[in-house]
PDB file of N, CA and C in Angstrom:
ATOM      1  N   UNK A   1     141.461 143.606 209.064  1.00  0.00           N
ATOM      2  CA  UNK A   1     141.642 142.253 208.595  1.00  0.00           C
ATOM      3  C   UNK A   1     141.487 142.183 207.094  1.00  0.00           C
ATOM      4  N   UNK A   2     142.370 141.061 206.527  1.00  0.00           N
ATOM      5  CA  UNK A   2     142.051 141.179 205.386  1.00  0.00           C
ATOM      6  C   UNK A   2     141.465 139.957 204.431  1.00  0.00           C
ATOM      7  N   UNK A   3     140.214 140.227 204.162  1.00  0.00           N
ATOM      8  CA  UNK A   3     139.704 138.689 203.960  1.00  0.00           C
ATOM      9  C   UNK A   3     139.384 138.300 202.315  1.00  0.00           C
ATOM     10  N   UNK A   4     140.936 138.836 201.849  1.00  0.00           N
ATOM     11  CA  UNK A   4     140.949 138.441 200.443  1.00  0.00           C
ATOM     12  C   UNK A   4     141.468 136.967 200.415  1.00  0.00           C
ATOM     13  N   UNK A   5     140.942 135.842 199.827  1.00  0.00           N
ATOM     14  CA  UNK A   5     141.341 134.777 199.852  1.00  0.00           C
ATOM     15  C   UNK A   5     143.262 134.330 199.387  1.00  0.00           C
ATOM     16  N   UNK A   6     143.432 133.666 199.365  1.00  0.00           N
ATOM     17  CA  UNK A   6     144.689 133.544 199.285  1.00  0.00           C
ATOM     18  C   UNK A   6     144.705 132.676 197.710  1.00  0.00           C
ATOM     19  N   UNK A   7     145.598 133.681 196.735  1.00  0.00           N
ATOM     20  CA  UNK A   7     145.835 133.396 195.518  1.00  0.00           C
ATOM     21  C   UNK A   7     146.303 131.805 195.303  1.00  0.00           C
ATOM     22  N   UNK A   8     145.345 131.047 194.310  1.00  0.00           N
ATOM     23  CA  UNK A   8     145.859 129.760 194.041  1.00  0.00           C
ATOM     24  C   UNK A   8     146.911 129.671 192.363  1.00  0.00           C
ATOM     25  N   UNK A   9     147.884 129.108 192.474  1.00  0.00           N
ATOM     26  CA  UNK A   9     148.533 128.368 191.630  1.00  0.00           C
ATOM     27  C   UNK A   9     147.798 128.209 190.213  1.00  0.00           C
ATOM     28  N   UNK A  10     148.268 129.243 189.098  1.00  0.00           N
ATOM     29  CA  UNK A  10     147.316 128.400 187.880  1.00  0.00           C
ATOM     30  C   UNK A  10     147.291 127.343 187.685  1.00  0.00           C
ATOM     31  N   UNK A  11     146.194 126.557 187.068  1.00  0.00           N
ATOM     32  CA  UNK A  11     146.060 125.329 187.149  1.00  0.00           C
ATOM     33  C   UNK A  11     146.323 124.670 185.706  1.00  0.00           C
ATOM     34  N   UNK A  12     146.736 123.974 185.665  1.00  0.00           N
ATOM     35  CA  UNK A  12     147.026 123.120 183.843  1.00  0.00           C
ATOM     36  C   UNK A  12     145.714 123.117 183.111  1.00  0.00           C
ATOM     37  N   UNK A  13     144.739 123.507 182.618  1.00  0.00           N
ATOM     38  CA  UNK A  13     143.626 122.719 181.964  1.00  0.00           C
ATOM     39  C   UNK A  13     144.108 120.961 181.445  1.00  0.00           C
ATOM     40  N   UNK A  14     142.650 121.116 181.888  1.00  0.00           N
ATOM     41  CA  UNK A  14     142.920 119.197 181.307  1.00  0.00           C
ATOM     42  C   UNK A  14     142.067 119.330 179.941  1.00  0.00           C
ATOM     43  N   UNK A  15     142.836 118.035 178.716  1.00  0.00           N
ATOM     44  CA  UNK A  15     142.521 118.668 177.274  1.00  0.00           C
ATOM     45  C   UNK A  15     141.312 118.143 177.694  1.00  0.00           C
ATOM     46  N   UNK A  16     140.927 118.180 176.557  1.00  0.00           N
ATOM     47  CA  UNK A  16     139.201 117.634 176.557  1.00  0.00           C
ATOM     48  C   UNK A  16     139.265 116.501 175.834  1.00  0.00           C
ATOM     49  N   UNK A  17     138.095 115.848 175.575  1.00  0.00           N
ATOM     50  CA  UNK A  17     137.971 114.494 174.717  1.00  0.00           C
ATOM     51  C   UNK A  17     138.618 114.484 173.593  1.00  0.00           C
ATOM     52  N   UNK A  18     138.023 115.695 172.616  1.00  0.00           N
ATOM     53  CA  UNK A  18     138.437 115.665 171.309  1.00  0.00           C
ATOM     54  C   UNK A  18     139.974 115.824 171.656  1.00  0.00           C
ATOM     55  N   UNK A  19     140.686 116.035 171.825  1.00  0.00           N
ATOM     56  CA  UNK A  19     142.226 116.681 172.134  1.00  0.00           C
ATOM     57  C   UNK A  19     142.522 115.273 172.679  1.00  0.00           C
ATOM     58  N   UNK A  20     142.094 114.047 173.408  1.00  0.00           N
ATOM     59  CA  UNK A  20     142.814 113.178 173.513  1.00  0.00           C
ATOM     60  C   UNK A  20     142.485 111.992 172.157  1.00  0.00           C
ATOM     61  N   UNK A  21     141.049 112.227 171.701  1.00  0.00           N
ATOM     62  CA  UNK A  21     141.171 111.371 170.334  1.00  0.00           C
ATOM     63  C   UNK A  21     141.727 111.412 169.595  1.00  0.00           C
ATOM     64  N   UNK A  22     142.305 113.105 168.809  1.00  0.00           N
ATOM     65  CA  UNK A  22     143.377 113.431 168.257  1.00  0.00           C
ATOM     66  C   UNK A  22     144.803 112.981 168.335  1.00  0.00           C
ATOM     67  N   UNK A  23     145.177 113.236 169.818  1.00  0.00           N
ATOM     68  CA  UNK A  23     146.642 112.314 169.968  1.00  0.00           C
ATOM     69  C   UNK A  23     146.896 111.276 170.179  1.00  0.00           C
ATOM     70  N   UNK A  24     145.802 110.189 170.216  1.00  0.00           N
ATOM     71  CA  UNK A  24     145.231 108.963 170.920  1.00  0.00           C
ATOM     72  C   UNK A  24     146.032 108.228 169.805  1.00  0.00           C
ATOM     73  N   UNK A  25     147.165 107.340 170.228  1.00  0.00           N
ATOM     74  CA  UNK A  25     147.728 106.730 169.333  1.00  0.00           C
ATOM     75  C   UNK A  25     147.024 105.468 169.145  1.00  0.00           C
ATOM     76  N   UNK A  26     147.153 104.905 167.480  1.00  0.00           N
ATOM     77  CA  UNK A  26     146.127 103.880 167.163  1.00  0.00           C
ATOM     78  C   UNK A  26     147.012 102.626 168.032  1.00  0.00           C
ATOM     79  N   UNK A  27     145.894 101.463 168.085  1.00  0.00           N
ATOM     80  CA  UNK A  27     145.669 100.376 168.658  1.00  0.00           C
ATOM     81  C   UNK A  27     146.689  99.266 166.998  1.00  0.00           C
ATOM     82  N   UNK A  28     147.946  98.622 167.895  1.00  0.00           N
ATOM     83  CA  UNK A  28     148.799  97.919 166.469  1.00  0.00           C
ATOM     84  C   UNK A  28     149.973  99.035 166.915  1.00  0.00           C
ATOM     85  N   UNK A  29     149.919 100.134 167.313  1.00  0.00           N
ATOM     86  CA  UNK A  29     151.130 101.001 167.198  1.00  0.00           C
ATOM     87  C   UNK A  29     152.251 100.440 168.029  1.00  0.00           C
ATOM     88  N   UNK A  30     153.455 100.229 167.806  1.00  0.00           N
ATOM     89  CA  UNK A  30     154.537 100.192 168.688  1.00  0.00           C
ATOM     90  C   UNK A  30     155.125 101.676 169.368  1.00  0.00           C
ATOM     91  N   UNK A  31     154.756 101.389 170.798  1.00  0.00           N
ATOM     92  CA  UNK A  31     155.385 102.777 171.299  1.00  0.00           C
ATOM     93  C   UNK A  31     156.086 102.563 172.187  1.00  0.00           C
ATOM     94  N   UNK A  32     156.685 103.604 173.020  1.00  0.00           N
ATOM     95  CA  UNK A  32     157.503 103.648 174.063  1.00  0.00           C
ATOM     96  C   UNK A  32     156.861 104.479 175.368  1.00  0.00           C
ATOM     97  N   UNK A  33     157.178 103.846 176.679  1.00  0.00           N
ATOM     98  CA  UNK A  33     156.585 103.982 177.252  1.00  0.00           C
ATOM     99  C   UNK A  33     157.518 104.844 178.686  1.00  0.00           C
ATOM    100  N   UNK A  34     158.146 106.049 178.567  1.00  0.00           N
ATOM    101  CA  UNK A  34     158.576 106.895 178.637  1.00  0.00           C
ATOM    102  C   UNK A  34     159.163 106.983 180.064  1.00  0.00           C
ATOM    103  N   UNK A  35     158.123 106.639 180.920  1.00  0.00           N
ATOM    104  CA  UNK A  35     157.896 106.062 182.336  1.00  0.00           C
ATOM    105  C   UNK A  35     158.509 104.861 182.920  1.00  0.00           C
ATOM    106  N   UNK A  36     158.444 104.070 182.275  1.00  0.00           N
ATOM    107  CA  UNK A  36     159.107 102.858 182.725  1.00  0.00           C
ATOM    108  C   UNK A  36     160.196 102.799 181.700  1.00  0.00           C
ATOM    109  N   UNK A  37     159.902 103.394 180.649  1.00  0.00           N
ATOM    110  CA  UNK A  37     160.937 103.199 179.854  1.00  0.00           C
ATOM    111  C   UNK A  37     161.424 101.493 178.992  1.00  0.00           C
ATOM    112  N   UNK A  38     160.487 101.603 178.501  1.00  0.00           N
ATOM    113  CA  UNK A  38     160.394 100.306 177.909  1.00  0.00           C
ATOM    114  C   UNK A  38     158.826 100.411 176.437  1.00  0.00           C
ATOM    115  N   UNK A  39     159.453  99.357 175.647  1.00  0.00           N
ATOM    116  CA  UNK A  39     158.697  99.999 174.165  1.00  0.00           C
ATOM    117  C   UNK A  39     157.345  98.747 174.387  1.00  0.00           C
ATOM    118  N   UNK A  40     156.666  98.914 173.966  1.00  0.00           N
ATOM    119  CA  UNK A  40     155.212  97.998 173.701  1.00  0.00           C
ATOM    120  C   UNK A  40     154.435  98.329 172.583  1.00  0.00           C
ATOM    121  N   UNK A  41     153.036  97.199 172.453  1.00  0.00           N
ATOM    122  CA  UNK A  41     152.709  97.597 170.906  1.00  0.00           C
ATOM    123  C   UNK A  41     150.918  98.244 171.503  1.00  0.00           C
ATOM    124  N   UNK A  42     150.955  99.034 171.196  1.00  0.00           N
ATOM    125  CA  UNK A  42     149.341  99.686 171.781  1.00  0.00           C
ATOM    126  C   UNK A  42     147.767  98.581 171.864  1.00  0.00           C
ATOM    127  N   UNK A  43     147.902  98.053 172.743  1.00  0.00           N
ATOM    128  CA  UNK A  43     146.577  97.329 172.712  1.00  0.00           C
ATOM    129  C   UNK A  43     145.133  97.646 172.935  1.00  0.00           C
ATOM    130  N   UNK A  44     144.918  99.151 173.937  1.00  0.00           N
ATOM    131  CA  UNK A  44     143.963  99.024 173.975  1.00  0.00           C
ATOM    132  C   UNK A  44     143.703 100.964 174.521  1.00  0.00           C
ATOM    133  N   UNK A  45     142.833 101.417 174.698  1.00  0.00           N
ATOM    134  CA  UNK A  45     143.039 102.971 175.398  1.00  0.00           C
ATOM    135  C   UNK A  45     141.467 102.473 176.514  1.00  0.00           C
ATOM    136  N   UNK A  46     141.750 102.353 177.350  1.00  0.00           N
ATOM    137  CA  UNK A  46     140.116 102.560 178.446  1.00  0.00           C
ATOM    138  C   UNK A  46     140.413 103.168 179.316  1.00  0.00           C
ATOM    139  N   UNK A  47     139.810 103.612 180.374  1.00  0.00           N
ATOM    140  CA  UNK A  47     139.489 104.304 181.284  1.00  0.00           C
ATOM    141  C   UNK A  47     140.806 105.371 181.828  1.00  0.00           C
ATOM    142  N   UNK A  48     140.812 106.187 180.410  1.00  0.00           N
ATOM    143  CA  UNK A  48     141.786 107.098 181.017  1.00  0.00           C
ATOM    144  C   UNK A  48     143.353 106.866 180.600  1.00  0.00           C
ATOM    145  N   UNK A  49     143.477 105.238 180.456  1.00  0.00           N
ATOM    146  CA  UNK A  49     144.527 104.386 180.185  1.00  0.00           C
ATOM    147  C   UNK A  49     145.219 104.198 179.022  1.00  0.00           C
ATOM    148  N   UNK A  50     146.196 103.433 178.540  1.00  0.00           N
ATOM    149  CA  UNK A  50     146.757 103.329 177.831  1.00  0.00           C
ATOM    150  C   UNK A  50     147.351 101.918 177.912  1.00  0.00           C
ATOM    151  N   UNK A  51     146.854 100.589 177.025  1.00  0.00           N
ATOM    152  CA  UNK A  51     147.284  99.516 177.575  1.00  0.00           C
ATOM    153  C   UNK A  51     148.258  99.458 176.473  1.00  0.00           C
ATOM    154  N   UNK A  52     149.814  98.727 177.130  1.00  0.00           N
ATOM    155  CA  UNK A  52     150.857  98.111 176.103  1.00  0.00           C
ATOM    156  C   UNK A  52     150.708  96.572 176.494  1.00  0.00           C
ATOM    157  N   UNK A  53     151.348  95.684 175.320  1.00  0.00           N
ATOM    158  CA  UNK A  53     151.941  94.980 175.897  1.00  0.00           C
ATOM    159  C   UNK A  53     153.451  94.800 175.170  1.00  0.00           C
ATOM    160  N   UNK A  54     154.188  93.684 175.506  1.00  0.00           N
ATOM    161  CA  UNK A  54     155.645  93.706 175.069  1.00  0.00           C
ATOM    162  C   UNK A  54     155.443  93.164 173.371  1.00  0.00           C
ATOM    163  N   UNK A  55     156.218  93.622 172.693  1.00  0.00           N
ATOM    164  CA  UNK A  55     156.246  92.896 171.146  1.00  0.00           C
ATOM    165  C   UNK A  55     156.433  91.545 171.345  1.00  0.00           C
ATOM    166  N   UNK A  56     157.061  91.267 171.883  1.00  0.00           N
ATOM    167  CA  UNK A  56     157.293  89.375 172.076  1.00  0.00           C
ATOM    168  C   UNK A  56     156.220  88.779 172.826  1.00  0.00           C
ATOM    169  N   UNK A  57     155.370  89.201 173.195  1.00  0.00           N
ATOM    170  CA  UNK A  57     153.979  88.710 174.274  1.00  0.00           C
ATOM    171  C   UNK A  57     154.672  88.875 175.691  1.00  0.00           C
ATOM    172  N   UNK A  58     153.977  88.618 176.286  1.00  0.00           N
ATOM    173  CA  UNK A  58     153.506  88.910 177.973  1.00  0.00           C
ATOM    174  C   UNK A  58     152.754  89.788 178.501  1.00  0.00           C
ATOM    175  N   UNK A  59     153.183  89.782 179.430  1.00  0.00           N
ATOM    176  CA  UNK A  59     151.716  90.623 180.978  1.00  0.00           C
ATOM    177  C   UNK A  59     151.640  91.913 180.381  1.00  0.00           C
ATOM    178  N   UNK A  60     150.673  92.352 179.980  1.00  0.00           N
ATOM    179  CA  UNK A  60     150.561  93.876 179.889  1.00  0.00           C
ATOM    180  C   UNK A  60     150.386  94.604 180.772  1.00  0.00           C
ATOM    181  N   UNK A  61     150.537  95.976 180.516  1.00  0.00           N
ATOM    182  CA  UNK A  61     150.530  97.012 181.700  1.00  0.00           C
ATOM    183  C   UNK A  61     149.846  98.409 181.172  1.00  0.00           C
ATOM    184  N   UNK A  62     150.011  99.171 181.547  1.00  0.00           N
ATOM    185  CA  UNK A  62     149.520 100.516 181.865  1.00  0.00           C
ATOM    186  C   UNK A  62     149.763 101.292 181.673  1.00  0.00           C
ATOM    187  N   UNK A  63     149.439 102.425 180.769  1.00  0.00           N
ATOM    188  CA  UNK A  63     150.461 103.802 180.867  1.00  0.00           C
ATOM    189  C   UNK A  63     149.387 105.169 180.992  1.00  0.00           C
ATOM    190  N   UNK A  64     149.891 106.063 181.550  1.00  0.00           N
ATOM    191  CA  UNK A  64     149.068 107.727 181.145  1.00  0.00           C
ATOM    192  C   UNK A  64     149.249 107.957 179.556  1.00  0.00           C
ATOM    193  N   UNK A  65     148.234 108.559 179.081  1.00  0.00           N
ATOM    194  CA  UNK A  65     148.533 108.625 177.451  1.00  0.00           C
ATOM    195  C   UNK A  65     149.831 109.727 177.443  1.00  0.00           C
ATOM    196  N   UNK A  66     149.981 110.367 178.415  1.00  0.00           N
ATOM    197  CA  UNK A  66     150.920 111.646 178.308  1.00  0.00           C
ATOM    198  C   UNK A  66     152.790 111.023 177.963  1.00  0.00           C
ATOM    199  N   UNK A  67     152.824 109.576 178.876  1.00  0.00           N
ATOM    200  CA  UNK A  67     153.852 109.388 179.162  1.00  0.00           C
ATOM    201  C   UNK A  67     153.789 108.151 177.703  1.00  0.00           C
ATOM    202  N   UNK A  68     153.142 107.704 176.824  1.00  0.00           N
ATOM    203  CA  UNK A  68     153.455 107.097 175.690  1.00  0.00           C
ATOM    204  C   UNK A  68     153.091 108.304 174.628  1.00  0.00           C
ATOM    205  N   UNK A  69     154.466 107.686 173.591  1.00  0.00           N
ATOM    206  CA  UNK A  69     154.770 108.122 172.458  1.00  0.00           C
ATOM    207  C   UNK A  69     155.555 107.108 171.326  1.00  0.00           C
ATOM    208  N   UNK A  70     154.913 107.577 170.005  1.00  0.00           N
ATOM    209  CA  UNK A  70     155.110 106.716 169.293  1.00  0.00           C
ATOM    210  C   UNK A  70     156.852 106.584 169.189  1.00  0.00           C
ATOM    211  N   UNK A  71     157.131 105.171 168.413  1.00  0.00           N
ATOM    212  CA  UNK A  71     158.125 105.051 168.214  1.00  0.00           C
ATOM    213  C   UNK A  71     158.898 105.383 166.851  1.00  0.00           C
ATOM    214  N   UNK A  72     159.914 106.351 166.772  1.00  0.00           N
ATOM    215  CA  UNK A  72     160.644 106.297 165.459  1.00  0.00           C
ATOM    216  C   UNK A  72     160.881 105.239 164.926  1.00  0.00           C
ATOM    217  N   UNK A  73     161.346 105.215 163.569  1.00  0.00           N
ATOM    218  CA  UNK A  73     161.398 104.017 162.664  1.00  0.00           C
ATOM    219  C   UNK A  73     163.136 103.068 162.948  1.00  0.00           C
ATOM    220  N   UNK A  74     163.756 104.198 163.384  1.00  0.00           N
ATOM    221  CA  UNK A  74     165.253 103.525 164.135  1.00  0.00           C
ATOM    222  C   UNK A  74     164.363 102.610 164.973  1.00  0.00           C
ATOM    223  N   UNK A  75     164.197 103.428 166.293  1.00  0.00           N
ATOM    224  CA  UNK A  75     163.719 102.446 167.347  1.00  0.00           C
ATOM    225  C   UNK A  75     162.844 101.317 167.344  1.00  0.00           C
ATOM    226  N   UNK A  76     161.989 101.592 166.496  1.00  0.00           N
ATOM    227  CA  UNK A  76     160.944 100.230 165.804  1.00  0.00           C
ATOM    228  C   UNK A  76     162.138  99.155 165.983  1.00  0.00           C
ATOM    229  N   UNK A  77     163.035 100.232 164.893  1.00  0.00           N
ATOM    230  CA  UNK A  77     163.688  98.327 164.514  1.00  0.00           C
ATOM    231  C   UNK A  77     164.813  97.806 165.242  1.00  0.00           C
ATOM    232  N   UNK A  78     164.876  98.995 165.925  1.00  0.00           N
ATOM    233  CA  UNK A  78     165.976  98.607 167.052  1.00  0.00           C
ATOM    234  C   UNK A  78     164.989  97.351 168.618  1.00  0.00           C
ATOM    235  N   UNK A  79     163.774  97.918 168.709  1.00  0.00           N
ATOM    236  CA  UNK A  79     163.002  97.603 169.643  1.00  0.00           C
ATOM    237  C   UNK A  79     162.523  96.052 168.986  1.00  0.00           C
ATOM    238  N   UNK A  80     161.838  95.787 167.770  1.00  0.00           N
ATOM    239  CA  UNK A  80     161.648  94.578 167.109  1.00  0.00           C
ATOM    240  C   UNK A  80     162.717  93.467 167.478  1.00  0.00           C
ATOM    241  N   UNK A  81     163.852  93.847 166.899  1.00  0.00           N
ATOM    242  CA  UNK A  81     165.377  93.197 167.183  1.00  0.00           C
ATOM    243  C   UNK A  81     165.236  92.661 168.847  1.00  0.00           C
ATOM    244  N   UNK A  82     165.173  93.469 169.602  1.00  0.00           N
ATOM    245  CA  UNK A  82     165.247  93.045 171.222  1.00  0.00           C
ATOM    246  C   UNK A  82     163.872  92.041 171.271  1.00  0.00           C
ATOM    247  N   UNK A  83     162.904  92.177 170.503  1.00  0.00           N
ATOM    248  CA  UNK A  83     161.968  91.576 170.987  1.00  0.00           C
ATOM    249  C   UNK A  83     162.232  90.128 170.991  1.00  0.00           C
ATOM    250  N   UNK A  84     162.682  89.821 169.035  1.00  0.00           N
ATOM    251  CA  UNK A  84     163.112  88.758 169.008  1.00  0.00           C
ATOM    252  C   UNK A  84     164.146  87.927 169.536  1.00  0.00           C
ATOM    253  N   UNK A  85     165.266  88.665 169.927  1.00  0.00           N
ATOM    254  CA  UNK A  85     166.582  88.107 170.404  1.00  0.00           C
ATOM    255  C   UNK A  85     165.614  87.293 172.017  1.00  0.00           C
ATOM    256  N   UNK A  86     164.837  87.885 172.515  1.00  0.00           N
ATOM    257  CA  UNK A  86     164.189  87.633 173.774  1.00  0.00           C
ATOM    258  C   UNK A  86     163.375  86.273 173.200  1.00  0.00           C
ATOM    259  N   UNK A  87     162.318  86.504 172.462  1.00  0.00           N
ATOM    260  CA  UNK A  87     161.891  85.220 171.806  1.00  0.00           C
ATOM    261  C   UNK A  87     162.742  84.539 171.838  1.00  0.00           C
ATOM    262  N   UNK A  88     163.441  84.650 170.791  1.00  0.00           N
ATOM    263  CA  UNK A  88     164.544  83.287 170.262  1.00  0.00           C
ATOM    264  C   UNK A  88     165.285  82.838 171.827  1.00  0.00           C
ATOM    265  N   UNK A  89     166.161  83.482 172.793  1.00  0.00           N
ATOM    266  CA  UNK A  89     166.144  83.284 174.071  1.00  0.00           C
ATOM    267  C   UNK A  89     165.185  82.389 174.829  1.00  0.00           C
ATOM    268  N   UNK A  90     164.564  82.578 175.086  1.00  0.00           N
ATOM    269  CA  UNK A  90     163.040  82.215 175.899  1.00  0.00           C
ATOM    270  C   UNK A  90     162.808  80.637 174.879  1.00  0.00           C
ATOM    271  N   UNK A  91     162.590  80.572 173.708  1.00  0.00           N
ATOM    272  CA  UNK A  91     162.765  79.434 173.262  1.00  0.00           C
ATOM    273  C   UNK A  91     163.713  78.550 173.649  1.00  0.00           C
ATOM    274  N   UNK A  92     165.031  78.774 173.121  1.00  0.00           N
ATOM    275  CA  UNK A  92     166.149  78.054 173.873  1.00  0.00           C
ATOM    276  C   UNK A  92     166.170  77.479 175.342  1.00  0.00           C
ATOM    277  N   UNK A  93     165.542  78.232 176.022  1.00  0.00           N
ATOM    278  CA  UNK A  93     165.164  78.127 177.371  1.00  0.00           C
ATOM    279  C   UNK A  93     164.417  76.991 177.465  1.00  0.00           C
ATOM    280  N   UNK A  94     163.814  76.555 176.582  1.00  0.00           N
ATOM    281  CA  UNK A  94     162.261  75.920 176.530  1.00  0.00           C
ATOM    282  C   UNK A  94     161.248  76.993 177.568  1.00  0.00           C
ATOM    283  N   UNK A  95     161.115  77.776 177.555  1.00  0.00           N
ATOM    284  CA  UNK A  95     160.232  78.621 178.510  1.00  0.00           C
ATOM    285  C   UNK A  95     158.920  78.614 177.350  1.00  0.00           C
ATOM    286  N   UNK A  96     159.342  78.509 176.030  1.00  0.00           N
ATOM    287  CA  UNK A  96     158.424  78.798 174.716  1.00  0.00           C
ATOM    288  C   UNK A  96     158.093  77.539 173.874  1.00  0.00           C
ATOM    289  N   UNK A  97     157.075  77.183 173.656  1.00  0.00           N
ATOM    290  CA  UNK A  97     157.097  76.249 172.680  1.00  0.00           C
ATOM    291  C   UNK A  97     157.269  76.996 171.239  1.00  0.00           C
TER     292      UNK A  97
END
């Protein structure tokens, strides 16, 4: 019989603290959120998390820090532009005062 255990799968290391403070994008940042695919402005980092919300306001959400990344300066202003066209929208609507 052979009672060598059965070889596991290397495993990823997970970074450590310092390694996520380092890439920990600041709080004000506009990023993109890779996963859902949609841009937000960095509100908050807790438990593991990564809070966005939309540049124009609303419900915030959630991300893995892995799956946000900052936004280039095209996309900033490409992403700004959508924010407002949505504002200005949403006004018209009266949805906005």
């Amino acid at each position: 019989m052979n009672s060598e255990k059965p070889q596991q799968p290397p495993s990823t290391p997970r970074p450590g603290r310092a390694d996520l403070e380092r890439t920990r994008l600041p709080v004000g940042q506009l990023a993109q959120d890779t996963r859902m695919e949609r841009p937000g402005i960095v509100m908050d980092h807790q438990d593991g998390l990564v809070w966005l919300r939309p540049e124009g306001g609303g419900m915030e959400w959630t991300a893995r820090p892995g799956d946000v990344q900052p936004l280039r300066v095209r996309e900033q202003a490409e992403a700004l532009l959508w924010a407002r066209v949505a504002d200005v929208n949403a006004r018209s609507r009266g949805e906005v005062l």
